[in-house]
Protein backbone atom coordinates (compact mmCIF):
# COMPACT_ATOMS: atom_id res chain seq x y z
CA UNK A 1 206.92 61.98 89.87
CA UNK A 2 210.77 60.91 89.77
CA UNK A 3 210.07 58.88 92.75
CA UNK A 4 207.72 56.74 90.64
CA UNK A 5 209.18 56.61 88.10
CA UNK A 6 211.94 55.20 89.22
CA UNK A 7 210.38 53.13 91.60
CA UNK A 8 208.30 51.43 88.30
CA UNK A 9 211.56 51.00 86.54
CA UNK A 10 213.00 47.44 86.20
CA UNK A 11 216.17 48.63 85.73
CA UNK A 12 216.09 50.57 89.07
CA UNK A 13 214.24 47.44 90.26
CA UNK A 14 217.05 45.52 89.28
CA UNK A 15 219.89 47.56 90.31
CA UNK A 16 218.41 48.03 93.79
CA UNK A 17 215.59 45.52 94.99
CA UNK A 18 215.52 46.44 98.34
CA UNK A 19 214.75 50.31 98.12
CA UNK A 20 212.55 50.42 94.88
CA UNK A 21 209.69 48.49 94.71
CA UNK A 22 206.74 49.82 96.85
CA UNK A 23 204.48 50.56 94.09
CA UNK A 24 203.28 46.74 92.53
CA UNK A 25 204.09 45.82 89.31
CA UNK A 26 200.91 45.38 88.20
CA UNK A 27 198.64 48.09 86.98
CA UNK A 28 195.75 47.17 88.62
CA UNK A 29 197.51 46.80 91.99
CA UNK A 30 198.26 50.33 91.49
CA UNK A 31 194.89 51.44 90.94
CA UNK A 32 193.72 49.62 93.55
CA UNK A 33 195.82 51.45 95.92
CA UNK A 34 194.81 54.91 94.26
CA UNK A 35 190.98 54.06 95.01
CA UNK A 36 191.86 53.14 98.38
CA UNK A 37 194.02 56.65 99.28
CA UNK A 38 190.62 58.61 97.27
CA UNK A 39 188.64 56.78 99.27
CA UNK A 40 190.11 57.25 102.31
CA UNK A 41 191.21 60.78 101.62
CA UNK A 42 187.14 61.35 100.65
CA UNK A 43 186.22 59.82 104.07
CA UNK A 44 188.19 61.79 106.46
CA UNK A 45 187.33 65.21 104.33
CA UNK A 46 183.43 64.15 104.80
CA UNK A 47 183.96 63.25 108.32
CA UNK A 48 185.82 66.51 109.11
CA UNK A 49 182.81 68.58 107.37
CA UNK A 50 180.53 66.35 109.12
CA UNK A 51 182.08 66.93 112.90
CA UNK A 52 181.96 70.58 112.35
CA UNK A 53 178.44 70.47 111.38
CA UNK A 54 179.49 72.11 107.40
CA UNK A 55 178.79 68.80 105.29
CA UNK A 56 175.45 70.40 103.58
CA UNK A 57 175.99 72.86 100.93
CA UNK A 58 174.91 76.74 100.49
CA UNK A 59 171.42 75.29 98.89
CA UNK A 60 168.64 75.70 101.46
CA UNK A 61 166.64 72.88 100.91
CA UNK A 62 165.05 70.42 102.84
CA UNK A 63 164.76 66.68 103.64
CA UNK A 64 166.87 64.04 101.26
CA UNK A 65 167.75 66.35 98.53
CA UNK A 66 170.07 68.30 101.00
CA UNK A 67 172.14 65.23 101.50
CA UNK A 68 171.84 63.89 97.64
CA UNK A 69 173.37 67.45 96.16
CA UNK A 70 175.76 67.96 99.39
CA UNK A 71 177.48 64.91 98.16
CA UNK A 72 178.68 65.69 94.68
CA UNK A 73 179.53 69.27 95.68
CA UNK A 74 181.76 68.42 98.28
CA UNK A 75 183.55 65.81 96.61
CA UNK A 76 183.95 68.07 93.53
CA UNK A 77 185.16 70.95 95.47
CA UNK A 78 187.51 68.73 97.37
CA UNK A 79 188.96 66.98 94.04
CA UNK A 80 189.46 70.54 92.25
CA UNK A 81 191.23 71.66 95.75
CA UNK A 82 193.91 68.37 95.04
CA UNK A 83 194.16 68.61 91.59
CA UNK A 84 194.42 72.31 91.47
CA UNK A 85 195.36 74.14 94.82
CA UNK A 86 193.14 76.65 94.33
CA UNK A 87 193.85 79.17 97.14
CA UNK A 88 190.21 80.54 96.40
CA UNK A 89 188.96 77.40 98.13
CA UNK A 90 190.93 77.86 101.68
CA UNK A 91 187.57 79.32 103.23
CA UNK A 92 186.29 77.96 106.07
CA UNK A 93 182.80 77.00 104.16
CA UNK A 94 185.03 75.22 101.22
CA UNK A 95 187.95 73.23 102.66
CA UNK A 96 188.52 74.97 105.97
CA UNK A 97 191.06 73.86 107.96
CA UNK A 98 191.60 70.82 105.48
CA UNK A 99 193.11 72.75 103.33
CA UNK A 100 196.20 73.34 105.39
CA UNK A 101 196.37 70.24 105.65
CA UNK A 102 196.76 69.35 101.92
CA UNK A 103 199.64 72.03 101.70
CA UNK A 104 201.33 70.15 104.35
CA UNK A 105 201.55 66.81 102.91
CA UNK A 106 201.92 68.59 99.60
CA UNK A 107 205.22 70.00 101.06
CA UNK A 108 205.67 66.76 102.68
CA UNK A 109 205.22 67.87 106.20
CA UNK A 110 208.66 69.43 105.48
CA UNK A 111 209.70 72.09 108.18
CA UNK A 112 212.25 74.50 108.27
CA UNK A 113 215.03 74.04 110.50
């Protein structure tokens, strides 16, 4: 959060132009760009499920209503997994092997040397 912070600063801003200033000035800019990483964070976590053949949830239904209450499951799962690290939802029939990945670029890909 210091990071944006002072990258939304205008005295930071003013100080140094050419290092602060990737997040826009205006607000809706910035949630523009926050739908676009959810989005895009949402894809690749339904497309991973979907690869591995895990996208439909525990229910054992049938037909359409498979797919309609798959959806909101997953994506709740997966936004209380980014929000809240749960470590209860590491299992492969939750977040799987996505979930490693969120620690890593929660860490920052950071590696010991």
């Amino acid at each position: 959060m210091i990071s944006y912070d002072w990258d939304a600063s205008p005295e930071q801003r003013r100080k140094v132009p050419f290092y602060y200033g990737y997040i826009p000035d205006k607000a809706l800019s910035r949630a523009r760009w926050l739908l676009y990483y959810i989005a895009a964070d949402m894809g690749l976590f339904f497309l991973y499920k979907i690869v591995r053949r895990d996208f439909f949830y525990y229910a054992n239904l049938k037909g359409l209503i498979r797919l309609v209450l798959s959806i909101p499951e997953r994506f709740t799962i997966k936004l209380m997994a980014d929000f809240t690290m749960l470590i209860h939802l590491r299992g492969p029939t939750e977040m799987g092997g996505f979930w490693f990945l969120q620690v890593k670029m929660l860490m920052g890909g950071e590696e010991e040397k």
